[in-house]
C-alpha atoms as a PDB file:
ATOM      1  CA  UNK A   1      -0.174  -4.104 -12.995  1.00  0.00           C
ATOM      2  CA  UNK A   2       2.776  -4.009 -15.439  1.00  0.00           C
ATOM      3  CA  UNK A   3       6.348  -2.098 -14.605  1.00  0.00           C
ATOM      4  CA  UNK A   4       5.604   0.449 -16.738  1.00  0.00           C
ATOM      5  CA  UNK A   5       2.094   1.589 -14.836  1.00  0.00           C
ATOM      6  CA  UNK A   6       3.334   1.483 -11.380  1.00  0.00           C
ATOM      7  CA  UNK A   7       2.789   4.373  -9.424  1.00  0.00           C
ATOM      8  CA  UNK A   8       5.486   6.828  -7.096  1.00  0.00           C
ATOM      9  CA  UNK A   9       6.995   4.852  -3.964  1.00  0.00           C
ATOM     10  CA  UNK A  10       6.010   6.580  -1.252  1.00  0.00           C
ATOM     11  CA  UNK A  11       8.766   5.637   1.357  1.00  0.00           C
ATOM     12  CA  UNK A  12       7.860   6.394   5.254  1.00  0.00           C
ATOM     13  CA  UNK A  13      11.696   5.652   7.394  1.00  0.00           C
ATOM     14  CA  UNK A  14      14.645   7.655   8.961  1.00  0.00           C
ATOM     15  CA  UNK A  15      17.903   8.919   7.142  1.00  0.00           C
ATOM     16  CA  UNK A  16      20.519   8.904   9.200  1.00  0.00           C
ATOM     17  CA  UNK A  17      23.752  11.256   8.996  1.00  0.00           C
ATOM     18  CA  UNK A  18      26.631   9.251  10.578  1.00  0.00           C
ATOM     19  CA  UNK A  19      30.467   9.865  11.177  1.00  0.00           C
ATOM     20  CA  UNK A  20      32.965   7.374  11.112  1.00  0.00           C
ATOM     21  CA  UNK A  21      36.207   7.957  12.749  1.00  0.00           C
ATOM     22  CA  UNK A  22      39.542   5.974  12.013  1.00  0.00           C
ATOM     23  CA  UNK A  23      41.076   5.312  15.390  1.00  0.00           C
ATOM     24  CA  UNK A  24      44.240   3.205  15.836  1.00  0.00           C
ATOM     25  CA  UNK A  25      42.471   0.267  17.616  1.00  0.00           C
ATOM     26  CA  UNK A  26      38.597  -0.147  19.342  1.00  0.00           C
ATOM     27  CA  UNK A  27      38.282   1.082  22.550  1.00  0.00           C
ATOM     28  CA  UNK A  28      38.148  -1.537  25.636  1.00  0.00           C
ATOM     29  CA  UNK A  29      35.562  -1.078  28.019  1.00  0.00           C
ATOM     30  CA  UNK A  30      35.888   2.413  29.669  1.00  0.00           C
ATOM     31  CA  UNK A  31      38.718   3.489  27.177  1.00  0.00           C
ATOM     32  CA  UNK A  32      38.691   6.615  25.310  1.00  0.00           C
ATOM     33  CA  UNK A  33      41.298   6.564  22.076  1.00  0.00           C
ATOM     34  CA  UNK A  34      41.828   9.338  20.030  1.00  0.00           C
ATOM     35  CA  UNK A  35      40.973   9.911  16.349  1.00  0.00           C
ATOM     36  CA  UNK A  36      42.825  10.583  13.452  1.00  0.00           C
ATOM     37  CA  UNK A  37      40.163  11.468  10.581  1.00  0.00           C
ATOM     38  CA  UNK A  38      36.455  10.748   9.858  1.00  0.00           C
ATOM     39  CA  UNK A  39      34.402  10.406   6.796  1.00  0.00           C
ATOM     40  CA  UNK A  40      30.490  11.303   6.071  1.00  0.00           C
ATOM     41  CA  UNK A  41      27.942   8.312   5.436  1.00  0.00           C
ATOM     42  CA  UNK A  42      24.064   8.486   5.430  1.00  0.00           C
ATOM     43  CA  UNK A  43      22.239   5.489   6.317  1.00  0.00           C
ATOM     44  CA  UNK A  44      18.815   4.665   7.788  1.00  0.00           C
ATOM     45  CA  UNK A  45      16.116   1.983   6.452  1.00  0.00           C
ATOM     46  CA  UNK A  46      13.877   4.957   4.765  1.00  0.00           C
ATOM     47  CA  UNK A  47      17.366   6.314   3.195  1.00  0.00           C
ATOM     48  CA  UNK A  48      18.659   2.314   1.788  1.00  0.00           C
ATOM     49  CA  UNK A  49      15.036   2.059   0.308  1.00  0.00           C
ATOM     50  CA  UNK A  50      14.678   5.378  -1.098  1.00  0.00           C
ATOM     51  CA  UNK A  51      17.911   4.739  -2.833  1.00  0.00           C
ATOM     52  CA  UNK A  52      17.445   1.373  -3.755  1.00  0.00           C
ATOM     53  CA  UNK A  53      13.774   2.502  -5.783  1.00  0.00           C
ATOM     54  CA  UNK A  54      15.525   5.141  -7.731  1.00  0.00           C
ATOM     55  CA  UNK A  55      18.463   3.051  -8.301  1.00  0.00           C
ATOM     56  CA  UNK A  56      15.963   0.353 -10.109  1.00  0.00           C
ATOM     57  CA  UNK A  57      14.328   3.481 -12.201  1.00  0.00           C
ATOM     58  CA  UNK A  58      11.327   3.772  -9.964  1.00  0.00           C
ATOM     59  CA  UNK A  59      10.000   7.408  -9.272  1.00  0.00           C
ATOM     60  CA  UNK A  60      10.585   7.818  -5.771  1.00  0.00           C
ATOM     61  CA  UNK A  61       9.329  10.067  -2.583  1.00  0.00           C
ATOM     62  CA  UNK A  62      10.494  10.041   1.111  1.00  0.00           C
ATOM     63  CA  UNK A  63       8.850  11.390   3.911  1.00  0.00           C
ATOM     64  CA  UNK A  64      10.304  11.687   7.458  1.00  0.00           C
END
């Protein structure tokens, strides 16, 4: 089957919907530290190879 015939990529995974927090150091064991500001990332194996299909010009589908 050439490139050009392939079919949809039907990806079956989890997104994920994380938030990272900027603290002044890691916690030690049983230490709580306070943040000072957080950003958005999405993640998940389903997610990484949903993107990655489209990103190589494949027609892509995800299902959760």
């Amino acid at each position: 089957m050439s490139v050009a015939s392939a079919g949809l990529v039907a990806v079956f995974g989890s997104l994920h919907y994380d938030i990272l927090v900027d603290a002044p150091d890691r916690p030690r064991k049983g230490e709580t530290v306070t943040g000072f500001g957080w950003q958005p990332k999405c993640g998940g194996k389903g997610g990484n190879q949903v993107l990655s299909a489209a990103r190589a010009g494949d027609p892509v589908r995800g299902r959760r």
